[in-house]
Protein backbone atom coordinates (compact mmCIF):
# COMPACT_ATOMS: atom_id res chain seq x y z
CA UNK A 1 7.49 11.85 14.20
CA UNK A 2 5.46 10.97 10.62
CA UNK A 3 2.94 8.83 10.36
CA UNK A 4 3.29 8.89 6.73
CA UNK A 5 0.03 6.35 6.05
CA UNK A 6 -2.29 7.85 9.23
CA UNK A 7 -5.43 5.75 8.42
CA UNK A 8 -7.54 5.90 10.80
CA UNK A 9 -5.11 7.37 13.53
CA UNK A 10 -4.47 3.48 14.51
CA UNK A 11 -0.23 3.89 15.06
CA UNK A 12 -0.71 7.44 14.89
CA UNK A 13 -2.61 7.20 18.39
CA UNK A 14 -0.03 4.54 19.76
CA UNK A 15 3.20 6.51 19.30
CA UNK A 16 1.33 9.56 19.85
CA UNK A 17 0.73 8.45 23.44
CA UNK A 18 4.10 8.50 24.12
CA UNK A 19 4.79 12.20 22.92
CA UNK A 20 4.43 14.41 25.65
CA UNK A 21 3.84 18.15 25.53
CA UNK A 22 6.66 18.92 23.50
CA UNK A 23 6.19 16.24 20.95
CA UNK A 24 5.16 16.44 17.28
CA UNK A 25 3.14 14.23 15.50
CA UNK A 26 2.86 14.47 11.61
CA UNK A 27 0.20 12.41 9.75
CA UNK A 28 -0.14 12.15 5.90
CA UNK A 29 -3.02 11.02 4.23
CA UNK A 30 -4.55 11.36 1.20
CA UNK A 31 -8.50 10.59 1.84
CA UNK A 32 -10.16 13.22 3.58
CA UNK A 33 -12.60 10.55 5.25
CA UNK A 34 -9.32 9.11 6.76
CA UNK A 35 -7.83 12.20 7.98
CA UNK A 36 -11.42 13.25 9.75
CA UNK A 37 -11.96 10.01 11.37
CA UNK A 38 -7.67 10.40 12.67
CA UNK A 39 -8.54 13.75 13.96
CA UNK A 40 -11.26 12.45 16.05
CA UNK A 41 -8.97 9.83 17.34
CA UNK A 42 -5.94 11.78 18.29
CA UNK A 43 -7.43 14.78 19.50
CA UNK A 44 -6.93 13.88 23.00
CA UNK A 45 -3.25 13.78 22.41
CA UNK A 46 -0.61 15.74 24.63
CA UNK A 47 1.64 16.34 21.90
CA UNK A 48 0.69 18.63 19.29
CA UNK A 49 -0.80 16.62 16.17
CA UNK A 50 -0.80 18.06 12.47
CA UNK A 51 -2.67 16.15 10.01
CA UNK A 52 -1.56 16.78 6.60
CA UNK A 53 -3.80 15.64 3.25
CA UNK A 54 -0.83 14.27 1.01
CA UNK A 55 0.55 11.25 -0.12
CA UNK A 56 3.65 10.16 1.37
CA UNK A 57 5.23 10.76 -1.99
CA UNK A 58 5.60 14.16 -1.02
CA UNK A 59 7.02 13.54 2.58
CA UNK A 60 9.96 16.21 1.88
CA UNK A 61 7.74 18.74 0.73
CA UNK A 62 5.18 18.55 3.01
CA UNK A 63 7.70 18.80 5.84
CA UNK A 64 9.21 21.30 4.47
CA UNK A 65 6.18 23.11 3.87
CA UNK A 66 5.51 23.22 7.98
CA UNK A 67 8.96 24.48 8.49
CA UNK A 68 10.38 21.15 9.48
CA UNK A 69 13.87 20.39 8.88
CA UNK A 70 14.10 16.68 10.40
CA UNK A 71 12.29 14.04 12.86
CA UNK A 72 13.13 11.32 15.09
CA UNK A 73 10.69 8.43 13.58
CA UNK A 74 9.02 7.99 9.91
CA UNK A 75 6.54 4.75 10.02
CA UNK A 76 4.65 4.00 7.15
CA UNK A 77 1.66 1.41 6.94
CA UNK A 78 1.80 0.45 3.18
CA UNK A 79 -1.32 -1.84 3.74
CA UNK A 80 -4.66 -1.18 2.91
CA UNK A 81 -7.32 -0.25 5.49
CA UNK A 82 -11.00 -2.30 6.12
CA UNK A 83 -13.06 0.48 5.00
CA UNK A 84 -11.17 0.50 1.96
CA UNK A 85 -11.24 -2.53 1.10
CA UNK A 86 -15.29 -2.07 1.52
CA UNK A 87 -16.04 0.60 0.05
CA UNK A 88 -17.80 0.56 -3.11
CA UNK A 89 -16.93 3.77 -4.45
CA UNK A 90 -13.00 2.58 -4.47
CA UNK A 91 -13.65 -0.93 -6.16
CA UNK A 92 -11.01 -3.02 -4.46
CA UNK A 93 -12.79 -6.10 -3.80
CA UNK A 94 -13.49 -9.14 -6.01
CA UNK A 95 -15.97 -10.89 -3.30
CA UNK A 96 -18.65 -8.08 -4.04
CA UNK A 97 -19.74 -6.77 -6.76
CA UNK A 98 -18.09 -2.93 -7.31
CA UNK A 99 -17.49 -0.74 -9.78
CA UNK A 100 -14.05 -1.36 -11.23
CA UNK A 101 -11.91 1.74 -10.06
CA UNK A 102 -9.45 0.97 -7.48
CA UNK A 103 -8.61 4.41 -6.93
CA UNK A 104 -7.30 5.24 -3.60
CA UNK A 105 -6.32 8.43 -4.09
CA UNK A 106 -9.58 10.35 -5.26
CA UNK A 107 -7.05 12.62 -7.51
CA UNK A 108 -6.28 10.22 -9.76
CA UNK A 109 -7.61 10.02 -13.21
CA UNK A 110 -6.76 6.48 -14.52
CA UNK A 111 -9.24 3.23 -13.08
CA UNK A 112 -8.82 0.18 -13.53
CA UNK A 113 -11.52 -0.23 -16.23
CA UNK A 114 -9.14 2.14 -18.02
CA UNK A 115 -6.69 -0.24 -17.68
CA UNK A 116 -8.25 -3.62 -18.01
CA UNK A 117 -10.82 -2.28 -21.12
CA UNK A 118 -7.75 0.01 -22.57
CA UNK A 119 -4.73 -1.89 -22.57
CA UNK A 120 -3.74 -4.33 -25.16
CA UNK A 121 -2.93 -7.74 -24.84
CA UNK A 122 1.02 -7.74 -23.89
CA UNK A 123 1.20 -5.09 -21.70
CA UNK A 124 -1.78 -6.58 -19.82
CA UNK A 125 -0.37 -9.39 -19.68
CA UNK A 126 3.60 -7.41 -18.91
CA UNK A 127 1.50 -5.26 -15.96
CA UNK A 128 -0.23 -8.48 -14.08
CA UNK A 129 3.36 -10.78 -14.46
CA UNK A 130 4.80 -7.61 -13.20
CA UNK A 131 2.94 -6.29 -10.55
CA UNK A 132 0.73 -9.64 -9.71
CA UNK A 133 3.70 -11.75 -9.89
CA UNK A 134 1.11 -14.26 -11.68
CA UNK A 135 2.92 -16.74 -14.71
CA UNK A 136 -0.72 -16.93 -15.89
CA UNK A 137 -0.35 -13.78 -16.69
CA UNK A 138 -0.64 -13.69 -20.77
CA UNK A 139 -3.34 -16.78 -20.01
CA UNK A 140 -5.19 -13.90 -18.12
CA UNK A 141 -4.89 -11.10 -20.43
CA UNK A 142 -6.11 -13.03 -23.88
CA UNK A 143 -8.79 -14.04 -21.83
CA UNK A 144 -9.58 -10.49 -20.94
CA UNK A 145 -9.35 -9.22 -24.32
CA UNK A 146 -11.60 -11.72 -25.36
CA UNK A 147 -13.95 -11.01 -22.98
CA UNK A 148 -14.10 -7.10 -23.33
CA UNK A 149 -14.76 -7.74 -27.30
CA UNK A 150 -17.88 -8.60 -26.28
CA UNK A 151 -18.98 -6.57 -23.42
CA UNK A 152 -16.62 -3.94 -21.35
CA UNK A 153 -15.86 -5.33 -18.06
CA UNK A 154 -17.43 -2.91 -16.05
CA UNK A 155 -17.34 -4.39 -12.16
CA UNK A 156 -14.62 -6.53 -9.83
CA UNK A 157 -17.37 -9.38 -10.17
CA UNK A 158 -17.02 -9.60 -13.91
CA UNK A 159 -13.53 -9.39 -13.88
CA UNK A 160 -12.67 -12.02 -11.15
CA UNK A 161 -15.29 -14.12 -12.89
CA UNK A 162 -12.85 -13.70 -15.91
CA UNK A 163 -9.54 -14.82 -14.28
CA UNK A 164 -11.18 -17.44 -12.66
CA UNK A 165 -12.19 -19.06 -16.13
CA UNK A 166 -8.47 -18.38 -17.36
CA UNK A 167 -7.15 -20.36 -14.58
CA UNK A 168 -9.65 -22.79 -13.97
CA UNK A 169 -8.32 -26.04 -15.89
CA UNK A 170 -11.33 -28.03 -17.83
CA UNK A 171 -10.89 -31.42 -16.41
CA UNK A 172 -10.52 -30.36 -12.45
CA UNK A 173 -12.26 -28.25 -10.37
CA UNK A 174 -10.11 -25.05 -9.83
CA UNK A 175 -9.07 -25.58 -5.63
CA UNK A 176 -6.20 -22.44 -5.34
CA UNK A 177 -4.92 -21.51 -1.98
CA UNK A 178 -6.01 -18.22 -2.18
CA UNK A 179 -8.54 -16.70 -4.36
CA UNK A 180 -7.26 -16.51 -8.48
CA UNK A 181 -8.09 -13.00 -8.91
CA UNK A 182 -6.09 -12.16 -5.73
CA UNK A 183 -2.51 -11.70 -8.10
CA UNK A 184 -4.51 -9.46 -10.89
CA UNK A 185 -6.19 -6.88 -8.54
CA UNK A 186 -2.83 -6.49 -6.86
CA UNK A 187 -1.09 -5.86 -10.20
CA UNK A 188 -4.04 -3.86 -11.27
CA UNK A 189 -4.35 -1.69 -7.91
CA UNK A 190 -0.73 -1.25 -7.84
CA UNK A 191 -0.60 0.53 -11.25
CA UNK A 192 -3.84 2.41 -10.47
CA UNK A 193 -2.37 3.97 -7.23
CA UNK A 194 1.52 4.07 -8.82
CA UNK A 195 1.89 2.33 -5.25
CA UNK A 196 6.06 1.42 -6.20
CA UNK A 197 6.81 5.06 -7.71
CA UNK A 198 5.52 6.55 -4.35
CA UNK A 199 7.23 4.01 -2.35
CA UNK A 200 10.50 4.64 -3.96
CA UNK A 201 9.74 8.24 -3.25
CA UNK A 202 9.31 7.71 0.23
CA UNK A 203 12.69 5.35 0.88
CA UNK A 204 14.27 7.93 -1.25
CA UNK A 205 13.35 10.99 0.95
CA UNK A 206 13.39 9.08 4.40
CA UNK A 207 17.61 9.61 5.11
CA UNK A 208 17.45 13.71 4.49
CA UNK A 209 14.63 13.89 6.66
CA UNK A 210 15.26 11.85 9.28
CA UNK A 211 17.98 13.12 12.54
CA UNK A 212 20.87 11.25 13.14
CA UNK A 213 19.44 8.60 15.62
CA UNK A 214 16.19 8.80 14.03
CA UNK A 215 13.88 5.66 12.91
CA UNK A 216 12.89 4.47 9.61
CA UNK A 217 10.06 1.58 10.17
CA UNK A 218 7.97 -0.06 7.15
CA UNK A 219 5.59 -2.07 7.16
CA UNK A 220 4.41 -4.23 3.90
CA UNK A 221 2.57 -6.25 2.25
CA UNK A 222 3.86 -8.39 -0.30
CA UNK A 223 7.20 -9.04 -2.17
CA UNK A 224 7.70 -6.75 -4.42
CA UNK A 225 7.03 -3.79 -1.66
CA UNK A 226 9.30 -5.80 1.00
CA UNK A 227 11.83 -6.13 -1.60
CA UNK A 228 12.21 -2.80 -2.42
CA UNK A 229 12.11 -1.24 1.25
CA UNK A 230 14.68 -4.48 2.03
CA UNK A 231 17.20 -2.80 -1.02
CA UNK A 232 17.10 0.19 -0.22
CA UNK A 233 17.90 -0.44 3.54
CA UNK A 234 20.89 -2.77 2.58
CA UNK A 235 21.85 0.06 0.21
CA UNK A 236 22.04 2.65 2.57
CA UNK A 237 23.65 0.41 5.41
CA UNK A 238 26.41 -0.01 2.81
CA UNK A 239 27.34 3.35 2.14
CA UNK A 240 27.11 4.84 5.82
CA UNK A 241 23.68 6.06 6.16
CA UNK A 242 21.38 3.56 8.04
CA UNK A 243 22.20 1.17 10.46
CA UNK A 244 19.49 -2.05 9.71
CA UNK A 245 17.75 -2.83 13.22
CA UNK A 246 15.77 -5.79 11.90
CA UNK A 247 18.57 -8.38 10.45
CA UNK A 248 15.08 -9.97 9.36
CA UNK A 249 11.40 -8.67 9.30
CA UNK A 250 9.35 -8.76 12.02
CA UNK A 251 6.08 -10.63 11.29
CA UNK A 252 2.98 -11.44 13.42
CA UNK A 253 2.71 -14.04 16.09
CA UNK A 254 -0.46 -16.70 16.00
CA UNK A 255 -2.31 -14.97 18.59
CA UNK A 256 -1.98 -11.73 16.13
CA UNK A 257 -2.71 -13.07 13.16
CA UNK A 258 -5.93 -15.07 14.63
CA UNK A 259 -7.20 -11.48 16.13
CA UNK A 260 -6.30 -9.28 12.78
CA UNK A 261 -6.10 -12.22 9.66
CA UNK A 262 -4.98 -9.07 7.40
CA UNK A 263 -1.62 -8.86 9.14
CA UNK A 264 -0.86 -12.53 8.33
CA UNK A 265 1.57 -11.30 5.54
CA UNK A 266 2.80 -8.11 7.63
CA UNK A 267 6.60 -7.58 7.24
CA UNK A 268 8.26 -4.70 9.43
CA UNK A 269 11.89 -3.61 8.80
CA UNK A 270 13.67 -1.16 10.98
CA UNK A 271 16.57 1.11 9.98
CA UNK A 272 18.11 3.66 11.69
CA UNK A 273 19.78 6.87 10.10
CA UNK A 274 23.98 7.48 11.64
């Protein structure tokens, strides 16, 4: 099997127990901290475990690589992990005060200062619509550039500070749901990362890999990921290749949620190759 978002080792270690001695488990990651932590965690494992710094991009080559020509399961965790969302050095978080990077991958050249202090106004405004999903969006992005002629926006503080002025109407006090910057760092990490180009990468590479029989399982985060895996599924029921085990996601019970409030928005589709 391939653990193509290993983490911390978390579903890695749970399908890995099942795996006896002649089982293979294949994790991808690409943050070395990840991959250290996951070794410590699985290495009490029957099966044989090879841990793999990659992103799941590169699933076919990486298998192909270690001589493997197909597997039974590929699960991939497309959410983001506690520590990340912590540390300061990747900048995800808009309820401290980082440095505005948002670079998972440590590879990567583009943050999203780059972005936020480079772009002009329209395709701001085209990247948060797009990946945020936010109609505020060219409200957001003149508000930005107006900003930034003044100072750079440096920090997740100063730019959540920023949304929240273009959202927050004069005469009311701004009460949202969810936090206002929530739509813009998701459009902004999401372009940082190239998170859909990898994920179409991934749902593109899954039926030569996987053995007839063999599992495809997703988990996600938010439309536009669910929406893609849920196309491509459909797509490949249609012409022959998968067979779609989950007519509709799976997402968490109450008692999960209350225990993990990250999963609330947790969608798992299940396809299975023919």
């Amino acid at each position: 099997m391939v653990d193509a978002t290993t983490g911390h080792g978390g579903h890695s270690f749970l399908f890995g127990s099942r795996l006896g001695p002649a089982g293979t488990l294949i994790g991808l990651d690409f943050d070395s901290n990840s991959l250290d932590r996951a070794r410590q965690r699985l290495e009490g494992l029957a099966c044989k475990v090879v841990l793999v710094k990659s992103n799941f991009s590169r699933i076919a080559d990486c298998l192909g690589e270690l001589g493997v020509r197909g597997v039974d399961l590929i699960v991939a965790d497309l959410g983001l992990c506690s520590a990340q969302l912590v540390d300061n050095e990747i900048g995800l978080s808009f309820r401290t005060d980082m440095p505005l990077d948002m670079r998972i991958d440590e590879s990567l050249e583009t943050t999203a200062a780059d972005i936020v202090n480079g772009y002009d106004e329209k395709s701001l405004a085209d990247l948060i619509f797009q990946f945020g999903q936010d109609r505020a969006s060219r409200r957001i992005a003149r508000f930005i550039v107006e900003r930034r002629r003044r100072e750079p926006i440096r920090t997740t503080g100063q730019l959540a500070s920023v949304v929240c002025s273009a959202l927050r109407a004069p005469d009311r006090k701004y009460k949202p749901r969810k936090h206002p910057a929530t739509r813009t760092f998701q459009a902004l990490r999401i372009a940082v990362n190239h998170e859909l180009d990898n994920l179409h990468e991934l749902l593109t590479s899954a039926p030569g890999l996987l053995k007839k029989d063999g599992f495809a399982a997703i988990i996600s985060f938010h439309s536009l990921e669910d929406g893609m895996v849920k196309r491509d599924f459909k797509q490949n029921e249609s012409d022959g290749v998968y067979r779609i085990v989950t007519k509709k996601p799976i997402t968490p019970g109450p008692e999960e949620i209350a225990a993990n409030n990250r999963a609330r928005s947790a969608k798992l589709r299940i396809a299975q190759k023919v």
